[in-house]
Protein backbone atom coordinates (compact mmCIF):
# COMPACT_ATOMS: atom_id res chain seq x y z
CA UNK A 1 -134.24 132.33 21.75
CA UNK A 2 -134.42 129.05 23.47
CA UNK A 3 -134.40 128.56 27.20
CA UNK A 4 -131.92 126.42 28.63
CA UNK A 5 -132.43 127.83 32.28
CA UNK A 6 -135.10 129.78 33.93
CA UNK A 7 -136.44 130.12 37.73
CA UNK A 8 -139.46 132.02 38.89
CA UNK A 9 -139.49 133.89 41.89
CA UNK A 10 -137.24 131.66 43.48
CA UNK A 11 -136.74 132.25 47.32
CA UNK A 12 -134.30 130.18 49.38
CA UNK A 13 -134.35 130.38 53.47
CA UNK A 14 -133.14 128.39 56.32
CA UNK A 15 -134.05 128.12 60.04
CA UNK A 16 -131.64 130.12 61.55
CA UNK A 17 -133.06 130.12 65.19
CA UNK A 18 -134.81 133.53 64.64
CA UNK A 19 -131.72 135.61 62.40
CA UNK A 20 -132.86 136.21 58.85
CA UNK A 21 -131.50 133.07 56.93
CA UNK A 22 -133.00 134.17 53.69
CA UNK A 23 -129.96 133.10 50.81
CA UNK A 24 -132.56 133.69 47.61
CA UNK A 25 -135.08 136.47 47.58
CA UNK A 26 -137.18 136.24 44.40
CA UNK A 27 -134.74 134.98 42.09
CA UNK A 28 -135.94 135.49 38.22
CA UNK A 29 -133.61 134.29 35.28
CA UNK A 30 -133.95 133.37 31.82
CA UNK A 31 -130.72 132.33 30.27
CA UNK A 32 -130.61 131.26 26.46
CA UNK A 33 -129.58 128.18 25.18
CA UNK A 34 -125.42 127.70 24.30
CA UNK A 35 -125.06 131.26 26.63
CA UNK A 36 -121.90 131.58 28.58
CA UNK A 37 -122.79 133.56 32.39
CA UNK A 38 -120.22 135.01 34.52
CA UNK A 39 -122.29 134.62 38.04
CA UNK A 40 -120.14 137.11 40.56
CA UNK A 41 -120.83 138.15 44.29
CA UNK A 42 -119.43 137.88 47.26
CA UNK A 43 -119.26 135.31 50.09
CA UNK A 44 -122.73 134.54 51.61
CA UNK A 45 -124.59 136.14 48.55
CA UNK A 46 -126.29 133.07 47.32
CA UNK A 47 -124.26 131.96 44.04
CA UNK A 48 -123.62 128.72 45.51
CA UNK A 49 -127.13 128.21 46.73
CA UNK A 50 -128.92 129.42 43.60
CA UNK A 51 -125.74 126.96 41.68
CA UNK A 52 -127.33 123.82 44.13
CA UNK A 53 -131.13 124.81 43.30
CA UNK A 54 -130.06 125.17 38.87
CA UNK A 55 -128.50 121.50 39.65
CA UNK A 56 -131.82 120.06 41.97
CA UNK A 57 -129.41 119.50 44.61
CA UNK A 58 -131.47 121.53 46.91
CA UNK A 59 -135.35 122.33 46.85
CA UNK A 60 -136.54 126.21 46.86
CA UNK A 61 -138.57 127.45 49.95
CA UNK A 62 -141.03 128.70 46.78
CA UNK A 63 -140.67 129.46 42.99
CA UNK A 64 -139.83 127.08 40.90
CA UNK A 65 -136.43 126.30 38.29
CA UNK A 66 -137.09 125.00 34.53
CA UNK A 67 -134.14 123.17 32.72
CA UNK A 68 -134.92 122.59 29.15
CA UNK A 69 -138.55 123.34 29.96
CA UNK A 70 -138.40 120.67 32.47
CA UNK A 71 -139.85 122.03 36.01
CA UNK A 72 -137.29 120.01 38.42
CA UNK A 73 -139.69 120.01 41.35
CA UNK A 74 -142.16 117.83 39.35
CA UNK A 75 -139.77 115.08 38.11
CA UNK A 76 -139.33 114.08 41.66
CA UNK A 77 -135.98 112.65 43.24
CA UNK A 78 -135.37 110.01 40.57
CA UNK A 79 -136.15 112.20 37.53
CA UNK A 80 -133.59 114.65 39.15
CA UNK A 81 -131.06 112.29 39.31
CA UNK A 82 -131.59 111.50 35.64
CA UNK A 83 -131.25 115.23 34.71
CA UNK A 84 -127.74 115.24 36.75
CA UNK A 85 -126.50 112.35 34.74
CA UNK A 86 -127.31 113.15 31.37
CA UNK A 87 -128.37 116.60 31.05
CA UNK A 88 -125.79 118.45 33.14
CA UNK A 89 -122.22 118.61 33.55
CA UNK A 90 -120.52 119.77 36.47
CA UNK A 91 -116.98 121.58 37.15
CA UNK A 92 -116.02 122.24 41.01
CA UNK A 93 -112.75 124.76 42.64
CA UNK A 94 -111.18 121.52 43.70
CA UNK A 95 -111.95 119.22 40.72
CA UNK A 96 -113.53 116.03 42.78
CA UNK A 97 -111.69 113.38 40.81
CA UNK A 98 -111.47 110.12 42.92
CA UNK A 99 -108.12 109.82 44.18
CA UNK A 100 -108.44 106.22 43.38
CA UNK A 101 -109.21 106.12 39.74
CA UNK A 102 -107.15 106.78 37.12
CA UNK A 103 -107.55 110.48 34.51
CA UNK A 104 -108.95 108.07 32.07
CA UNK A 105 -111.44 106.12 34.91
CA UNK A 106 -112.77 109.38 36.25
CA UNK A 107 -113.84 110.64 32.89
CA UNK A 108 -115.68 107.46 31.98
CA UNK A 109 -117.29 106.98 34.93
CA UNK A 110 -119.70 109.63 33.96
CA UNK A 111 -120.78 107.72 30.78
CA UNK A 112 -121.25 104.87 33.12
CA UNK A 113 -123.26 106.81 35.45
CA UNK A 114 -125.08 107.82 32.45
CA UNK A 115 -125.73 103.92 31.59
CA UNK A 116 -123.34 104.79 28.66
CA UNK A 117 -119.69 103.75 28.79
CA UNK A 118 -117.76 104.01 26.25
CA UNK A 119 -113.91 103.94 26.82
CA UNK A 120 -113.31 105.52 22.99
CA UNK A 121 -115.38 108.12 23.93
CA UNK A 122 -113.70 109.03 27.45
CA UNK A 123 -110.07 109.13 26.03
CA UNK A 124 -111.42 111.60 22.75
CA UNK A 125 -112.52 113.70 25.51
CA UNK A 126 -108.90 113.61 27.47
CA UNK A 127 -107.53 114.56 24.41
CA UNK A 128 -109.88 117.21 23.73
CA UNK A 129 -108.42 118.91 26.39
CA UNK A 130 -105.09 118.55 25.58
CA UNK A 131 -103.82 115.85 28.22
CA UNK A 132 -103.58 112.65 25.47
CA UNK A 133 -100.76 110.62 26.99
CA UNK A 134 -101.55 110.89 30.45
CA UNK A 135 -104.90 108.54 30.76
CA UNK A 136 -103.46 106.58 33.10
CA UNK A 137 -101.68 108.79 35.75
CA UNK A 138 -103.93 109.28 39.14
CA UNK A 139 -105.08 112.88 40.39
CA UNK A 140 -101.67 113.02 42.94
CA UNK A 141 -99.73 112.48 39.44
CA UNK A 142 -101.37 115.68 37.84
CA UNK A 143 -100.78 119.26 38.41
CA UNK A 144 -103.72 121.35 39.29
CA UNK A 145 -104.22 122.42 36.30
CA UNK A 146 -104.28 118.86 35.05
CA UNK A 147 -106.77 118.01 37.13
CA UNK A 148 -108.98 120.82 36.47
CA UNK A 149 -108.08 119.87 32.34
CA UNK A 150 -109.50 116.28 33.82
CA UNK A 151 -112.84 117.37 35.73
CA UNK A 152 -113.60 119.65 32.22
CA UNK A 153 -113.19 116.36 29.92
CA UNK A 154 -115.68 114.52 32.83
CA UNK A 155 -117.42 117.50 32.28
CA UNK A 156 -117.88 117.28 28.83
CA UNK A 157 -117.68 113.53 27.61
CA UNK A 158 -121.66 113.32 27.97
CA UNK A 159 -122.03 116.22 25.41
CA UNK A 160 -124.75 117.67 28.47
CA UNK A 161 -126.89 120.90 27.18
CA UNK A 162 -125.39 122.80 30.16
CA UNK A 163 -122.76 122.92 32.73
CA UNK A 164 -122.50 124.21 35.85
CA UNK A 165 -119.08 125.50 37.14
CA UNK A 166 -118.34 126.43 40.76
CA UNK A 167 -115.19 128.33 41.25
CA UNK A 168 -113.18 126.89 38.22
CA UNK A 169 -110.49 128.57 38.77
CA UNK A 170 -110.97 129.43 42.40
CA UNK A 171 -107.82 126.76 43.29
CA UNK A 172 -105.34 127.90 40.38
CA UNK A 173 -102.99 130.36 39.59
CA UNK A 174 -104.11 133.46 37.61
CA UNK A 175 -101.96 132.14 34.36
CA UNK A 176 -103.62 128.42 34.91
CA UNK A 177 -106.97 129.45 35.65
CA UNK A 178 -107.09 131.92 32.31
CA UNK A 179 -105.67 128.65 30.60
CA UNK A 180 -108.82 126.77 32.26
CA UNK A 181 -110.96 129.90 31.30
CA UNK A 182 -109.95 129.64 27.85
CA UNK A 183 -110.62 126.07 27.43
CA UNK A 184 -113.80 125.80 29.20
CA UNK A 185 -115.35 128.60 27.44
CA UNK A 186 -113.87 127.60 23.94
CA UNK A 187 -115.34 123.92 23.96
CA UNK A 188 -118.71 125.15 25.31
CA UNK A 189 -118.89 127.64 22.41
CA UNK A 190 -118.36 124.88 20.24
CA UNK A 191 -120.43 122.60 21.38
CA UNK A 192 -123.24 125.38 21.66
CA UNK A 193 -123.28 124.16 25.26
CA UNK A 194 -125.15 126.58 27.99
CA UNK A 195 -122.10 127.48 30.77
CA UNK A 196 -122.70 129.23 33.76
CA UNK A 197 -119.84 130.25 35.72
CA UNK A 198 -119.83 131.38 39.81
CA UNK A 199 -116.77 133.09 40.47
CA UNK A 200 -114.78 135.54 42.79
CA UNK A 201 -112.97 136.84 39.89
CA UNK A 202 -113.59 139.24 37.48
CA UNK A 203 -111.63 137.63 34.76
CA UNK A 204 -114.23 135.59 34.24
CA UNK A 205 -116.47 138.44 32.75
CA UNK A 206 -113.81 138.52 29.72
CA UNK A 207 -115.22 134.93 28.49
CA UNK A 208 -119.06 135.52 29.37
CA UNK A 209 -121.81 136.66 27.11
CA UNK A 210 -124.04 137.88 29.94
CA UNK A 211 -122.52 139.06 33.90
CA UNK A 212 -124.92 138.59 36.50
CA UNK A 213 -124.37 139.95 40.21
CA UNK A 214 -125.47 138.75 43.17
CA UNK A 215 -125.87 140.66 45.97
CA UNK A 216 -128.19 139.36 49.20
CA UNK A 217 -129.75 137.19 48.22
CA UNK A 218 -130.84 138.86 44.80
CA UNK A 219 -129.40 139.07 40.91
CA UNK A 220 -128.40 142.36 39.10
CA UNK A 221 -127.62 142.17 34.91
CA UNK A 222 -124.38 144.02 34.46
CA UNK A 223 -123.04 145.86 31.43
CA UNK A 224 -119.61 144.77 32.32
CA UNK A 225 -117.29 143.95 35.49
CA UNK A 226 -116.22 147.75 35.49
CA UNK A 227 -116.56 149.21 38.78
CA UNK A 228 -117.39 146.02 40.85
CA UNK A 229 -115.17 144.97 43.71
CA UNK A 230 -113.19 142.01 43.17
């Protein structure tokens, strides 16, 4: 199968003063193309870090990521910004819709980002995702569901080859974020669109193809979510 995502021997550290401040020891992942990834661990276990380093938000201490057989540390700055904009799609705990712009404004504004606006496009995508009708209400005006409905259409409207979601649910109730769950995982399925999914909870393994652990700094394949600690 087709790589969408892979690293090799990725390490992450920080200057703590002295104290260990290694977040990524070794990191290697191959993760097919249109595959769904439940990414568990615990506080301080380096999902969010490796999440930053699949996105070229952050540079590794050594190793190197691949997106679509692109190595991000050789496009440079500008090429990574490029990737962002058309090649991934992002979906964060508390949504990151500007308070200022309307449901419909915050969707397009990733076409326009992407040098491709298109205001049919943007409200197909709000409708996608079941919120037709309310293109013109601002964040405040939508539950949190809503919103999270909102940042998956932003998410979505550039048809990217993978998405990145931190905490998707992390800010809902358990009956809104399995709603959320259901949706996100259902469009990226039909799309044949790559997810990968950090998460506290362990519902999220019931929608993934493939659960990964982490644990200090490293990843673990698991068979299933049985017997890990929420």
């Amino acid at each position: 199968m087709t790589s969408s995502i892979r690293t090799y021997d990725l390490w992450k550290e920080y200057d703590t003063g002295g104290h260990d401040g290694i977040a990524l020891r070794g990191i290697e992942l191959d993760i097919a193309r249109g595959q769904i990834i439940a990414l568990l661990g615990k506080s301080g276990s380096g999902k969010t870090t490796l999440l930053n380093l699949l996105a070229g938000l952050d540079e590794p201490t050594r190793g190197r990521v691949e997106i679509d057989g692109m190595d991000l540390q050789g496009l440079g700055e500008r090429g990574r910004t490029e990737l962002r904009r058309n090649k991934l799609g992002f979906v964060f705990q508390f949504f990151n819709l500007l308070p200022t712009l309307t449901a419909l404004e915050n969707v397009l504004l990733a076409l326009e980002l992407a040098g491709k606006p298109d205001e049919a496009r943007a409200l197909a995508s709000i409708a996608l995702v079941g919120l037709a009708g309310k293109e013109g209400r601002y964040p405040h005006e939508l539950s949190g569901g809503e919103q999270q409905r909102i940042a998956i259409a932003r998410a979505l409207v550039k048809d990217p080859p993978i998405i990145l979601a931190d905490e998707p649910t992390g800010n809902l109730d358990s009956h809104t974020g399995t709603q959320v769950l259901e949706l996100l995982t259902g469009r990226c399925r039909e799309s044949g669109t790559t997810l990968v999914m950090v998460s506290h909870s362990l519902k999220t393994c019931e929608y993934a193809d493939r659960i990964l652990r982490m644990s200090d700094g490293r990843i673990f394949e698991e068979e299933s979510c049985e017997g890990l600690a929420p």
